[in-house]
N, C-alpha and C. Protein backbone atom coordinates (compact mmCIF):
# COMPACT_ATOMS: atom_id res chain seq x y z
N UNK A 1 100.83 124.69 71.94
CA UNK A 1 100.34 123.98 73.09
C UNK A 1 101.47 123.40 73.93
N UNK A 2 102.69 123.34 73.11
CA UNK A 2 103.75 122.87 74.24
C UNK A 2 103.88 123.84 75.44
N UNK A 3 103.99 124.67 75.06
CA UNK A 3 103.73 125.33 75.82
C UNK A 3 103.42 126.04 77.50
N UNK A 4 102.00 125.15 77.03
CA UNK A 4 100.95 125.04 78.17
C UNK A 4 101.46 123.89 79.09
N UNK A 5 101.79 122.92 77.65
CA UNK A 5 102.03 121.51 78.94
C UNK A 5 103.22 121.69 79.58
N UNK A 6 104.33 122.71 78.84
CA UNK A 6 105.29 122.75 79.52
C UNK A 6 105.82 123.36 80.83
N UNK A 7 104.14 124.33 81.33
CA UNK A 7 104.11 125.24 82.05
C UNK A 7 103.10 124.69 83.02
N UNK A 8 103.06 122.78 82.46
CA UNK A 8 102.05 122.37 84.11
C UNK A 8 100.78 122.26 83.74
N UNK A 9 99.96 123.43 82.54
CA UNK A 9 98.34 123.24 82.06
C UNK A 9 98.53 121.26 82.16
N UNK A 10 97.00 121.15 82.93
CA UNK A 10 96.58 119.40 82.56
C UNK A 10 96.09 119.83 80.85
N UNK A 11 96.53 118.33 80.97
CA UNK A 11 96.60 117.98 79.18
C UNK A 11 95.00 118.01 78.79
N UNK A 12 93.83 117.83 79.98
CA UNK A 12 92.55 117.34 79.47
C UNK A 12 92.32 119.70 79.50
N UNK A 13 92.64 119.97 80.23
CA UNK A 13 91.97 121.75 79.90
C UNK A 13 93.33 121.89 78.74
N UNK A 14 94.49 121.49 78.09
CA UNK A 14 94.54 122.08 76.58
C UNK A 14 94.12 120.97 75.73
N UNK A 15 93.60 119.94 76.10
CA UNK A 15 93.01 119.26 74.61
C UNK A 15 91.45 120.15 74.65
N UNK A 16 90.75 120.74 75.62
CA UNK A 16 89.40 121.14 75.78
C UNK A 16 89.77 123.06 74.77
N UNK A 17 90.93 123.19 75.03
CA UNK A 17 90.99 124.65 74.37
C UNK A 17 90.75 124.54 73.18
N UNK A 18 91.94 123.39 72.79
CA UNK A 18 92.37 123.62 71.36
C UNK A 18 90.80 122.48 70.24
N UNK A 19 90.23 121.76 70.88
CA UNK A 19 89.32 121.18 70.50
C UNK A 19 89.90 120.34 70.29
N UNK A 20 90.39 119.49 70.74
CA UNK A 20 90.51 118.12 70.86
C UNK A 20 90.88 116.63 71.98
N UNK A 21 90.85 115.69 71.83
CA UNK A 21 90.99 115.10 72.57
C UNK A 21 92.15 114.60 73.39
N UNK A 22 91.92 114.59 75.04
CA UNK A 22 93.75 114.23 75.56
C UNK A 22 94.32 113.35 75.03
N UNK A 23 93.65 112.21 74.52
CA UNK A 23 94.75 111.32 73.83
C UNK A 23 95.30 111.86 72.37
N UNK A 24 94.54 112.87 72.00
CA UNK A 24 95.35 113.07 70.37
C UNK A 24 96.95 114.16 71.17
N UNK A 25 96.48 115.38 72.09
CA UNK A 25 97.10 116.16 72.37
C UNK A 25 98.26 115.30 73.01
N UNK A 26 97.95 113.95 73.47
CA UNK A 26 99.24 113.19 74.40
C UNK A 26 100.60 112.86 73.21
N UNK A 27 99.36 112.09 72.40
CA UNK A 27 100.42 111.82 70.85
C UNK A 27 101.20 112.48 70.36
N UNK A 28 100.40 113.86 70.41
CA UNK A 28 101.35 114.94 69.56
C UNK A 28 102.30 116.14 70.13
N UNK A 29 102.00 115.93 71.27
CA UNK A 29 102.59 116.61 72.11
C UNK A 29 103.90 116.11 73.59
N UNK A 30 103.31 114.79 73.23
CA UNK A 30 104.45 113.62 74.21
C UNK A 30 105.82 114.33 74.76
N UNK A 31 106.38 114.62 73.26
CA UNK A 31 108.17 114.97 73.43
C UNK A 31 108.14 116.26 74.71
N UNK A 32 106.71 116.39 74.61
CA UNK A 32 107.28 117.96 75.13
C UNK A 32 107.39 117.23 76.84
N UNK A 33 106.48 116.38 77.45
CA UNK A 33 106.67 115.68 78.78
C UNK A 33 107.94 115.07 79.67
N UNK A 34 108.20 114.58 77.44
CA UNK A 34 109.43 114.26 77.87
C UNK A 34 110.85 114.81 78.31
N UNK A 35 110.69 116.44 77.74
CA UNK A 35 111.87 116.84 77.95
C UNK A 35 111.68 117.67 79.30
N UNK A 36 110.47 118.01 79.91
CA UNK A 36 110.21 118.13 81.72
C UNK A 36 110.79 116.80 82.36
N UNK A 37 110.47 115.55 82.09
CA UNK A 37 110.60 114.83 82.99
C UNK A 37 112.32 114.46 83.37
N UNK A 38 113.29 114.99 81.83
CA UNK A 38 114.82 114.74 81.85
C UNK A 38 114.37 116.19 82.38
N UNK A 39 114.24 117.34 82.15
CA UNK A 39 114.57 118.28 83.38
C UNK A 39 114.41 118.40 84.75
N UNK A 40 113.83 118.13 84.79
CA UNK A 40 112.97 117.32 86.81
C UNK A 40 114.04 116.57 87.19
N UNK A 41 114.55 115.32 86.65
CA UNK A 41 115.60 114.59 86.77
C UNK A 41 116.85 115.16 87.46
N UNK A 42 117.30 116.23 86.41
CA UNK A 42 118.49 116.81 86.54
C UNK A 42 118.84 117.66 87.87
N UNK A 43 117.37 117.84 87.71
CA UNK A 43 116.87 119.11 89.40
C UNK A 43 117.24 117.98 90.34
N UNK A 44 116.39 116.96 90.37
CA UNK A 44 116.52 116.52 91.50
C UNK A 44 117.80 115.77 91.49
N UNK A 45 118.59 115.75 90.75
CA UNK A 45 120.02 114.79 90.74
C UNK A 45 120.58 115.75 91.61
N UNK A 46 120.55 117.11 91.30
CA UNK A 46 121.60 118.12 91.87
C UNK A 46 121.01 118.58 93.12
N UNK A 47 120.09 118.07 93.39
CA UNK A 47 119.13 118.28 94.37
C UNK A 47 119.75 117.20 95.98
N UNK A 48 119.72 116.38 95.14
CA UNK A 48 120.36 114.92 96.13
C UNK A 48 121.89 115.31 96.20
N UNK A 49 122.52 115.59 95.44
CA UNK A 49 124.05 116.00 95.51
C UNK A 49 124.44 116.82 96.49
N UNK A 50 123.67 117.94 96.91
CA UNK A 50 123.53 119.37 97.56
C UNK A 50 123.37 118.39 98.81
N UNK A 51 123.12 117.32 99.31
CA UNK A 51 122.73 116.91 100.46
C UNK A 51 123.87 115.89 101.57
């Protein structure tokens, strides 16, 4: 399921795939948000630099 979240799927259509609920899929799946949101970061650091 990282996957999915890592590719943008909302968390409520893969907690609905996999049968379960967005807050269990948030718990167990968190790290994966987290390592988009330090990549997003980095984009937009080099993003602002370029300017």
């Amino acid at each position: 399921m990282r996957i999915l979240i890592a590719e943008g799927v909302v968390v409520t259509t893969v907690a609905k795939i996999i049968g379960d609920t967005p807050e269990m899929v948030m718990k167990v799946y968190a790290y994966s948000l987290d390592d988009e949101e330090l990549r997003a970061t980095k984009i937009l650091s080099s993003l602002i630099k370029l300017k």
